[in-house]
Protein backbone atom coordinates (compact mmCIF):
# COMPACT_ATOMS: atom_id res chain seq x y z
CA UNK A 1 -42.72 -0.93 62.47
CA UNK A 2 -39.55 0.78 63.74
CA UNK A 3 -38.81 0.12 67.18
CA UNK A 4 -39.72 -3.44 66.73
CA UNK A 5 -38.26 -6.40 67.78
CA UNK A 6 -37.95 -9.56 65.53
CA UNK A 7 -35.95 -12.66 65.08
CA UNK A 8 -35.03 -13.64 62.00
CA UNK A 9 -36.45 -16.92 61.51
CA UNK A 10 -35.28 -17.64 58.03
CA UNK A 11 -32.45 -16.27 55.42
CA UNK A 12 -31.67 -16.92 51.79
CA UNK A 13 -30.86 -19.99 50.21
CA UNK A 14 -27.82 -18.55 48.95
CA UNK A 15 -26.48 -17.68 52.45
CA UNK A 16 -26.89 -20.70 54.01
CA UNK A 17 -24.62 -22.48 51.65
CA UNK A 18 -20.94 -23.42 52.72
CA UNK A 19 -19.29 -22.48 49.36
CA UNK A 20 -21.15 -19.17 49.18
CA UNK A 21 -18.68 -16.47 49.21
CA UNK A 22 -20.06 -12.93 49.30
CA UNK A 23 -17.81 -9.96 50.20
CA UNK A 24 -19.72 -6.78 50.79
CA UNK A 25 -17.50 -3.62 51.35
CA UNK A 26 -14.97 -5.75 53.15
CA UNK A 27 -17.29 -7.13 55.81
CA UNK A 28 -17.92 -11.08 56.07
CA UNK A 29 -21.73 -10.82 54.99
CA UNK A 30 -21.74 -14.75 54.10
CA UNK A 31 -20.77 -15.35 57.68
CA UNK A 32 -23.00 -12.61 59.25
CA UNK A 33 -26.58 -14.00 58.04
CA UNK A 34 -26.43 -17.38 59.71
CA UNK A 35 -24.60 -16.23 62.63
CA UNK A 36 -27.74 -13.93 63.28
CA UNK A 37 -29.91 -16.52 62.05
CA UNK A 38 -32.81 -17.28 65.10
CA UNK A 39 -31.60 -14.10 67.68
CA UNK A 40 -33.61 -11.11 67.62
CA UNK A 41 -33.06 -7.38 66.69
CA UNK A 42 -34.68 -4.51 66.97
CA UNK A 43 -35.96 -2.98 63.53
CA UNK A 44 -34.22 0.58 62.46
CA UNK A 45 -35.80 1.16 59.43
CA UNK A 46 -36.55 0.27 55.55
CA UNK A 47 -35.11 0.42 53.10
CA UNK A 48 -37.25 1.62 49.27
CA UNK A 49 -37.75 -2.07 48.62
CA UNK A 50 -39.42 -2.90 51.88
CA UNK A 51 -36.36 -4.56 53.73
CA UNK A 52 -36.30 -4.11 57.39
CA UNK A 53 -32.74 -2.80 58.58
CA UNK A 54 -31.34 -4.34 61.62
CA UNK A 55 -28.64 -2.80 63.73
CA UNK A 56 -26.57 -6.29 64.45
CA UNK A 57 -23.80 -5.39 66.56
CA UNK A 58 -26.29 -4.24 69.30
CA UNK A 59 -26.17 -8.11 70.02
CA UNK A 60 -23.10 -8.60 72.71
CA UNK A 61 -22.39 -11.67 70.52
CA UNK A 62 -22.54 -10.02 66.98
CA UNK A 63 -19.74 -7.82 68.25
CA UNK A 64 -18.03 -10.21 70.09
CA UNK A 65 -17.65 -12.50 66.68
CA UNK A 66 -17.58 -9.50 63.72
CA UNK A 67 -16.65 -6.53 65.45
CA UNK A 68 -18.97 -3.09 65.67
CA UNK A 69 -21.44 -1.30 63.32
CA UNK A 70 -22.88 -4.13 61.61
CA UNK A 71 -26.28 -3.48 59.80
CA UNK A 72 -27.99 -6.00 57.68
CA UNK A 73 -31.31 -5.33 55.51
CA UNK A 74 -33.74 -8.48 55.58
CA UNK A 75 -36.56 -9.44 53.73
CA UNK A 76 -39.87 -9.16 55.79
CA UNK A 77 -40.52 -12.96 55.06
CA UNK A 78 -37.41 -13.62 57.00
């Protein structure tokens, strides 16, 4: 529900591999997932597909490594 709080216990295989290089709309996506990987965040909403959107850079050290307004969209399995 929103207004939750989870940790994300778990992220795609794809992300957690070294020589996976995704660039989203200029932001460092690869890098963001396992950074955030085990910390929790509150849930802002979903997305049509189910994905819970997390507002990231409410986390002193999301911010501190990738700057502000970060939001990332996980799979509820994650």
């Amino acid at each position: 529900m929103v207004g939750d709080r989870v940790r994300i216990a778990d992220i795609a295989p794809e992300l957690k591999d070294p020589k996976y290089d995704c660039k989203l709309q200029g932001m460092r996506t690869a890098a963001l997932f396992p950074f955030c990987l085990g910390r929790v965040f509150t849930i802002c909403g979903f997305d049509r597909y189910g994905h819970a959107e997390l507002h990231v850079s409410g986390s002193l050290a999301v911010r501190k490594k990738f700057g502000k307004l970060h939001w990332i969209w996980v799979e509820p399995h994650f």
